[in-house]
N, C-alpha and C. Protein backbone atom coordinates (compact mmCIF):
# COMPACT_ATOMS: atom_id res chain seq x y z
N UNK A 1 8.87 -95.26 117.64
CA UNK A 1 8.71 -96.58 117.02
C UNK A 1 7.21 -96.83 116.79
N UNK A 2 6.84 -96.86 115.73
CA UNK A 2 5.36 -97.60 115.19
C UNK A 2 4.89 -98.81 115.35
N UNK A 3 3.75 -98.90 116.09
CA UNK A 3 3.46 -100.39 116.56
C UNK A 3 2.65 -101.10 115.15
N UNK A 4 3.39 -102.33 115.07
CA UNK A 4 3.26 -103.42 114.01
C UNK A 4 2.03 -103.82 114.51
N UNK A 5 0.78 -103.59 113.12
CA UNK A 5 -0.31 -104.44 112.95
C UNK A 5 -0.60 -105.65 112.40
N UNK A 6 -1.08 -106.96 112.46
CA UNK A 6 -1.47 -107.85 111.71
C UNK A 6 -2.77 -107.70 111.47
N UNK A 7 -3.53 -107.73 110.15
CA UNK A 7 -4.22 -107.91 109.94
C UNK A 7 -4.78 -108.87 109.11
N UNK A 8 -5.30 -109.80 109.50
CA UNK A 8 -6.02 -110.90 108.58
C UNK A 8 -7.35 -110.83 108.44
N UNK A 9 -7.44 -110.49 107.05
CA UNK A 9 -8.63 -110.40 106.33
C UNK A 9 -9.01 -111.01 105.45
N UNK A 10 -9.28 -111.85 104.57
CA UNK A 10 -9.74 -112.54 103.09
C UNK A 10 -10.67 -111.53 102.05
N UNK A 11 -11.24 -110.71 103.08
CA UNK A 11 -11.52 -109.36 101.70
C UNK A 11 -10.88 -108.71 101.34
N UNK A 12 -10.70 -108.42 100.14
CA UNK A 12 -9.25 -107.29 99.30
C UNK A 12 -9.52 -106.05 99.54
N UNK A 13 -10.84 -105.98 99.47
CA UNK A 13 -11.58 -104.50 99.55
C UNK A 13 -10.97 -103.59 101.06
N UNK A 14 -11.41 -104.68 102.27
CA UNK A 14 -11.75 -104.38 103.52
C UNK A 14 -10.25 -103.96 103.81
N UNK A 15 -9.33 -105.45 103.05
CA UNK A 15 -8.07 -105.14 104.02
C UNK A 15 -7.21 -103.87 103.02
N UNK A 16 -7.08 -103.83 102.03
CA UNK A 16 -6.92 -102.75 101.57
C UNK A 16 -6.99 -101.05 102.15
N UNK A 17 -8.28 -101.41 102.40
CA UNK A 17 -8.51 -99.65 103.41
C UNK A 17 -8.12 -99.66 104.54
N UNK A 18 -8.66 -100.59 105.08
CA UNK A 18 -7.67 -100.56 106.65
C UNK A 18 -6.83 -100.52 106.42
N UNK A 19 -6.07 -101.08 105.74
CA UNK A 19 -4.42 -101.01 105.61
C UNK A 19 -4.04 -100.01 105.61
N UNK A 20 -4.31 -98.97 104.42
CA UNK A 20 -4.24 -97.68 104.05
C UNK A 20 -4.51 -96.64 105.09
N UNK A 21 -5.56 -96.81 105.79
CA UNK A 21 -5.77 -95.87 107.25
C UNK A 21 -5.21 -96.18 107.98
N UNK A 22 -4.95 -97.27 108.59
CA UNK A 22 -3.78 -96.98 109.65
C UNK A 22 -2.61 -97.03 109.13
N UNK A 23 -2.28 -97.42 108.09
CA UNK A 23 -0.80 -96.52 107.83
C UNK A 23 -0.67 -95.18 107.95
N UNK A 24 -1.57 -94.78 107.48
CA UNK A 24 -2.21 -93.34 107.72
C UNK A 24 -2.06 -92.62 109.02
N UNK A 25 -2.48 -93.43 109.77
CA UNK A 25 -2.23 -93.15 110.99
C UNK A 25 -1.28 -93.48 111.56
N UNK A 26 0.07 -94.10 110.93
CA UNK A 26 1.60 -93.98 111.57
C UNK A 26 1.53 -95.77 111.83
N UNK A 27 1.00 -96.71 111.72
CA UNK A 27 1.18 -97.65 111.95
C UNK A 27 1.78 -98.66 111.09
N UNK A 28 2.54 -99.57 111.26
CA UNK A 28 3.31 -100.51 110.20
C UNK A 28 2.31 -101.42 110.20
N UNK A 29 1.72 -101.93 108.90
CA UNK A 29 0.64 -102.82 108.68
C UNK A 29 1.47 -104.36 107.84
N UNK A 30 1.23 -105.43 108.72
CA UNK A 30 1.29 -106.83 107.54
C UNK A 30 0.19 -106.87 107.46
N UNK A 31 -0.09 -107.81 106.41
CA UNK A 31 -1.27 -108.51 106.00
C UNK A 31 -1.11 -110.11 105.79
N UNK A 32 -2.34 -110.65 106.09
CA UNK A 32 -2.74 -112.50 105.92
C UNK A 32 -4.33 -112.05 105.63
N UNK A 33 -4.28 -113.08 104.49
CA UNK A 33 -5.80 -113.85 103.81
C UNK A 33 -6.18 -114.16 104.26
N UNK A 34 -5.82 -115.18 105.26
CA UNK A 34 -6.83 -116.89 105.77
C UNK A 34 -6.08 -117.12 106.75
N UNK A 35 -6.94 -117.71 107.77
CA UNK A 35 -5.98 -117.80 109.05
C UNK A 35 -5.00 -118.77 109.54
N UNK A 36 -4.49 -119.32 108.21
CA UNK A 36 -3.29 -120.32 108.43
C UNK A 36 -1.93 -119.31 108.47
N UNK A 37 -2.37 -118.30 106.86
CA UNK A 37 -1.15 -117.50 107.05
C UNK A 37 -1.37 -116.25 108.19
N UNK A 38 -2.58 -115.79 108.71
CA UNK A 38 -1.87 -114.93 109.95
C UNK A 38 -1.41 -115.82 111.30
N UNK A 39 -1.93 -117.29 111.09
CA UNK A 39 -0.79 -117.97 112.59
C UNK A 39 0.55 -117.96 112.43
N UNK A 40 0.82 -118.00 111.03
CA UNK A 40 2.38 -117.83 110.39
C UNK A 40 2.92 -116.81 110.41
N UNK A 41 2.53 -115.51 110.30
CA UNK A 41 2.92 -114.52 110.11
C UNK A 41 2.62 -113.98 111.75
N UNK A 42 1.82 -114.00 112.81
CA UNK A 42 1.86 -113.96 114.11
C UNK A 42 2.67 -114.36 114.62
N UNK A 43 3.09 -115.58 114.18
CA UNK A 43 4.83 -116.50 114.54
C UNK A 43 6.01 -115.76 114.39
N UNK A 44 6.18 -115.47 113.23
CA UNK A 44 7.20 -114.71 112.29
C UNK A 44 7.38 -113.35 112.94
N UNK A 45 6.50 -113.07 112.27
CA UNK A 45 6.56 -111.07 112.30
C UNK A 45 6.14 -110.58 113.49
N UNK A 46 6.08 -111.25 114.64
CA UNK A 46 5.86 -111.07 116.24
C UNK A 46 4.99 -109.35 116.16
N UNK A 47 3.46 -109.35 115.98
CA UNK A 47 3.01 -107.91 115.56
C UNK A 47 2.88 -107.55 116.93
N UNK A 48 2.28 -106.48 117.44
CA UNK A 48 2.11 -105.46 118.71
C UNK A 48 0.88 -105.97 118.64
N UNK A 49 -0.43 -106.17 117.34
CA UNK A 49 -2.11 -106.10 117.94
C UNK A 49 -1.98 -106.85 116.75
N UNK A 50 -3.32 -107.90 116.35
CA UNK A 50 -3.62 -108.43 115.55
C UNK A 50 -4.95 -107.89 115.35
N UNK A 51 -5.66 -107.71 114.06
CA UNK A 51 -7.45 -106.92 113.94
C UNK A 51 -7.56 -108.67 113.33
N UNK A 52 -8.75 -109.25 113.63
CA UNK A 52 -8.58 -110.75 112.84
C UNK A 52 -10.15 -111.19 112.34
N UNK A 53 -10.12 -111.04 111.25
CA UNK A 53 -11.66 -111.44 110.56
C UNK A 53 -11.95 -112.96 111.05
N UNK A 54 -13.04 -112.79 111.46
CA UNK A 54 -13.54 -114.05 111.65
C UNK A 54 -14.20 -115.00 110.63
N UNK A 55 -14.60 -114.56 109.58
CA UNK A 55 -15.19 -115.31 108.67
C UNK A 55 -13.57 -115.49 107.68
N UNK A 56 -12.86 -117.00 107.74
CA UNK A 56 -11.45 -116.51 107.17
C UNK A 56 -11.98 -118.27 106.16
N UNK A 57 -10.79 -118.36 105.17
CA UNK A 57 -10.81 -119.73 104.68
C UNK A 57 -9.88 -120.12 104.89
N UNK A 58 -9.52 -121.48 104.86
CA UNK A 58 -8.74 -122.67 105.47
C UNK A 58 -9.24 -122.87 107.18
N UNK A 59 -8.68 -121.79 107.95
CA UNK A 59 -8.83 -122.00 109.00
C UNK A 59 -9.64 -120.38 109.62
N UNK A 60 -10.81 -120.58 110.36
CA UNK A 60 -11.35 -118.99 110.69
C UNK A 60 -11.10 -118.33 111.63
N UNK A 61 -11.49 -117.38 111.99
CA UNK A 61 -10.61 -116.72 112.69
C UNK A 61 -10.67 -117.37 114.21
N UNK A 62 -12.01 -117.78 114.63
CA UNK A 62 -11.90 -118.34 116.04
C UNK A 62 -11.24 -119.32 116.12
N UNK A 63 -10.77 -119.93 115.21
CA UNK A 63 -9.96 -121.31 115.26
C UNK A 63 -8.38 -121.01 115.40
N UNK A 64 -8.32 -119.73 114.29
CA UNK A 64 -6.84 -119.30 114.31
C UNK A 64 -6.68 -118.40 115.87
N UNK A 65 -7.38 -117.74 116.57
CA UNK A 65 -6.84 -116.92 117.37
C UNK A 65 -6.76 -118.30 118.70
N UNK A 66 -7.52 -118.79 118.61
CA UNK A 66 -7.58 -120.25 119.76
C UNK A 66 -6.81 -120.82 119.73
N UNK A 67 -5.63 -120.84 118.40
CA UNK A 67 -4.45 -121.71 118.32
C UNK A 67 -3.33 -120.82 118.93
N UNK A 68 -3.06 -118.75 118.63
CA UNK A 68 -2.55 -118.73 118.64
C UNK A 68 -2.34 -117.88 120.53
N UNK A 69 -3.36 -117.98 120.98
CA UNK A 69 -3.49 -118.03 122.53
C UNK A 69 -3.17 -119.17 123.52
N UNK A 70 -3.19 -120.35 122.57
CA UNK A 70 -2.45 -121.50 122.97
C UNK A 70 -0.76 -121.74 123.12
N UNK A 71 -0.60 -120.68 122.10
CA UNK A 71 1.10 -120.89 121.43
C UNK A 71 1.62 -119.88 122.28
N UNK A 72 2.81 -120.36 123.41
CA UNK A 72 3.06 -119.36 124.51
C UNK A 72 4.25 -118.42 123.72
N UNK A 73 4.43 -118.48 122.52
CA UNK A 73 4.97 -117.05 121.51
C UNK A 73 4.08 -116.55 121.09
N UNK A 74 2.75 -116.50 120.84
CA UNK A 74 1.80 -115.35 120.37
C UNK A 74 0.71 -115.11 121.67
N UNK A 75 0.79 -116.21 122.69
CA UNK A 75 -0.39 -115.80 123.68
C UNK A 75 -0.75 -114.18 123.90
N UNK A 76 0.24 -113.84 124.14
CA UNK A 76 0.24 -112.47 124.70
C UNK A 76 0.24 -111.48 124.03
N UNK A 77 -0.02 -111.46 122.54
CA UNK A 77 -0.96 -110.47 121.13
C UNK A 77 -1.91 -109.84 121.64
N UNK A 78 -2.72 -108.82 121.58
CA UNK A 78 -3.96 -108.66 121.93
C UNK A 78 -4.65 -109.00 120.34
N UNK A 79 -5.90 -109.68 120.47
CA UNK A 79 -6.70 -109.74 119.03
C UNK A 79 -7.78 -108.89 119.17
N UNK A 80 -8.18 -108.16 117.82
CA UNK A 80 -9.19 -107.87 117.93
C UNK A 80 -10.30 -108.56 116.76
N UNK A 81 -11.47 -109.31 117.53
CA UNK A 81 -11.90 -109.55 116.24
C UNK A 81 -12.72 -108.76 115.32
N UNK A 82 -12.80 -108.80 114.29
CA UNK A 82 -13.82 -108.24 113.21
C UNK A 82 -14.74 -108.98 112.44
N UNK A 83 -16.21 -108.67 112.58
CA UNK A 83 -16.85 -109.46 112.19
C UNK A 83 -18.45 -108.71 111.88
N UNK A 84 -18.38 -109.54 110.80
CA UNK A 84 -20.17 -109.20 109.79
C UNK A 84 -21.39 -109.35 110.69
N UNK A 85 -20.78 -110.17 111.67
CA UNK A 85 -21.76 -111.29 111.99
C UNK A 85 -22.19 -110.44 113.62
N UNK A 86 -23.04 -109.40 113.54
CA UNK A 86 -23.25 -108.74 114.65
C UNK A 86 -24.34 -109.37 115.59
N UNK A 87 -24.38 -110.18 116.07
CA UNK A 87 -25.43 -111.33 116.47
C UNK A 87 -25.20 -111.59 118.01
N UNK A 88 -25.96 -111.48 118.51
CA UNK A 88 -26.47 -112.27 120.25
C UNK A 88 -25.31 -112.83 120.66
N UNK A 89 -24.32 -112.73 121.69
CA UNK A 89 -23.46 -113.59 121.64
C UNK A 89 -22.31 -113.74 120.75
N UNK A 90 -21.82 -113.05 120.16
CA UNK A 90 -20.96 -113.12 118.76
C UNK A 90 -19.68 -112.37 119.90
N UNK A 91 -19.82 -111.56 120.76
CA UNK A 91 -18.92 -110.86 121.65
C UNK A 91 -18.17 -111.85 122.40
N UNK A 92 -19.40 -112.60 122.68
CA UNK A 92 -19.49 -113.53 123.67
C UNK A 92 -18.28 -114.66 123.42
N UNK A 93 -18.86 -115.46 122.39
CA UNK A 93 -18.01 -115.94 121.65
C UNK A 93 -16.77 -115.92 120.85
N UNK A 94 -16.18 -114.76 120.66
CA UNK A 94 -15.12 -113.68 120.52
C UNK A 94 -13.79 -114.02 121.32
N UNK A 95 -14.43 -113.62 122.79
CA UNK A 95 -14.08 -113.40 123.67
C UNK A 95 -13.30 -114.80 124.08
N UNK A 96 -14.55 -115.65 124.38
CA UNK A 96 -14.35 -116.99 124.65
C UNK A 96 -12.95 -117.59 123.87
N UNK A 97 -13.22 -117.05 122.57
CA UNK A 97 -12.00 -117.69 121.56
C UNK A 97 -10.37 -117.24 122.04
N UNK A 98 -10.59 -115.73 122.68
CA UNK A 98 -9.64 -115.78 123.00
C UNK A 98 -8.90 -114.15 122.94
N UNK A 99 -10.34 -113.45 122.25
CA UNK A 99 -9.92 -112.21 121.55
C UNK A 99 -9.80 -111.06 122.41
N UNK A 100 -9.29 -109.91 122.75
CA UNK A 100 -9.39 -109.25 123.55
C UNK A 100 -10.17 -108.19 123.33
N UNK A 101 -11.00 -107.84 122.13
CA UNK A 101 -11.65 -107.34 122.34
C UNK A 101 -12.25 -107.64 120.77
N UNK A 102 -13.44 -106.71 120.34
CA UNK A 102 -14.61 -107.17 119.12
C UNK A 102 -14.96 -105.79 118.28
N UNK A 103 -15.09 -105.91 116.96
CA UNK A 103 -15.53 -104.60 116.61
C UNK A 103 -16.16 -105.50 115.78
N UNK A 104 -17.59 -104.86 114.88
CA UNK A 104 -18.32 -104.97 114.26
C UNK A 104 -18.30 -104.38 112.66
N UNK A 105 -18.07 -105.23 111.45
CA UNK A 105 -18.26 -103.95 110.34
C UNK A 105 -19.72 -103.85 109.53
N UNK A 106 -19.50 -102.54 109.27
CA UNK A 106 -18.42 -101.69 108.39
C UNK A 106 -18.05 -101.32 109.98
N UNK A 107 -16.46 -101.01 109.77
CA UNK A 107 -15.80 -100.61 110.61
C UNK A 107 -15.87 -98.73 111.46
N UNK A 108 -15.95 -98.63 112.62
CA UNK A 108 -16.39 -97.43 112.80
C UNK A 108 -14.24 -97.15 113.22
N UNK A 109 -13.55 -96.86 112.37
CA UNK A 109 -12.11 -95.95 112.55
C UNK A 109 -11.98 -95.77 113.61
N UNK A 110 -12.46 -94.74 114.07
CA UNK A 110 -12.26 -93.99 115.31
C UNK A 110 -11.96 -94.61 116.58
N UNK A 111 -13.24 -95.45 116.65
CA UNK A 111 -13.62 -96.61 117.64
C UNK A 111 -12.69 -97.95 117.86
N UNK A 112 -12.43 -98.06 116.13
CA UNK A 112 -11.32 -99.14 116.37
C UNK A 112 -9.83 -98.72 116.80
N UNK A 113 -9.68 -97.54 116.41
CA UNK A 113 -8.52 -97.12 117.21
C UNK A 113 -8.49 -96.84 118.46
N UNK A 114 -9.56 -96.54 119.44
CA UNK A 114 -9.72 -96.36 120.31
C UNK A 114 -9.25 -97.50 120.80
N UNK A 115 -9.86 -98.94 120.73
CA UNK A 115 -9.40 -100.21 121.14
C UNK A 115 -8.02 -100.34 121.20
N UNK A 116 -7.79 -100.36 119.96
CA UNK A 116 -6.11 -100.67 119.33
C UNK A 116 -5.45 -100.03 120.40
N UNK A 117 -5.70 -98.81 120.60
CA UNK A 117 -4.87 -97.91 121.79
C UNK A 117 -4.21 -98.62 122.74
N UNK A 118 -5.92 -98.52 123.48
CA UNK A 118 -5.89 -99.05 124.71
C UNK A 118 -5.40 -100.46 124.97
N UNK A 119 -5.28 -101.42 124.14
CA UNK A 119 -4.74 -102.62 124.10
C UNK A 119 -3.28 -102.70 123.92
N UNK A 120 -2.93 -101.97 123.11
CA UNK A 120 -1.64 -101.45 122.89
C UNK A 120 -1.09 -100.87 124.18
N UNK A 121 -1.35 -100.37 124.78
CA UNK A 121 -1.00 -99.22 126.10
C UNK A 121 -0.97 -100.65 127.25
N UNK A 122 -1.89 -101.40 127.59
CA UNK A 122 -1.57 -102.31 128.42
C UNK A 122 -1.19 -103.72 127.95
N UNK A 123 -0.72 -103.72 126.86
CA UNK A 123 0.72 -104.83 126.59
C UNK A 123 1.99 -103.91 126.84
N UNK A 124 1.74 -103.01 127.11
CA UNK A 124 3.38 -102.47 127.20
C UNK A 124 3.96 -102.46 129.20
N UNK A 125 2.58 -102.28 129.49
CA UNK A 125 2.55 -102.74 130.98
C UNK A 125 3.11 -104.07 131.59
């Protein structure tokens, strides 16, 4: 069984390739724009890991993952965030929001799967 990704991104470019690589890599990928529709689709499509851009419109990503760590049907997602914004504290703040872990782009693949793994491996615990 292939573990279901959410990914919310608002770049076409970004989520596009990711998409494409980890399908690539055996994984079932949804997609959300803006982080109203991945709290909806986190609701819905109950994913295994969420990757969640932080720079999102309507609602961003620290706002959307803070809602959906609140919501005792998605608390227990692991998020990872993704973000431009490689800055002092940006982990920090990440974290705080709610995320379980942080990657930085351009995205290093490898690395993010490495995460995904391991996050994946202890939700199944």
């Amino acid at each position: 069984m292939s573990n279901k990704i959410l990914i919310v991104e608002d770049n076409e470019l970004n989520l596009e390739m990711l998409s494409r690589r980890l399908q690539h890599k055996g994984y079932e990928v949804i997609t959300a724009v803006d982080g109203q529709q991945g709290i909806d689709l986190a609701q819905t499509a109950t994913p295994d890991l969420i990757l969640m851009d932080m720079s999102l419109p309507l609602i961003d990503g620290w706002e959307a993952t803070r809602r959906l760590k609140a919501d005792a049907k998605t608390r227990s997602i692991p998020v990872i965030a993704l973000t431009a914004h490689a800055m002092l504290g940006d982990r920090e703040k990440a974290l705080e929001a709610g995320c379980n872990d942080y990657e930085t782009k351009p995205i290093d693949l490898p690395q993010l799967l490495k995460k995904m793994q391991s996050l994946l491996e202890q939700n199944l615990t």
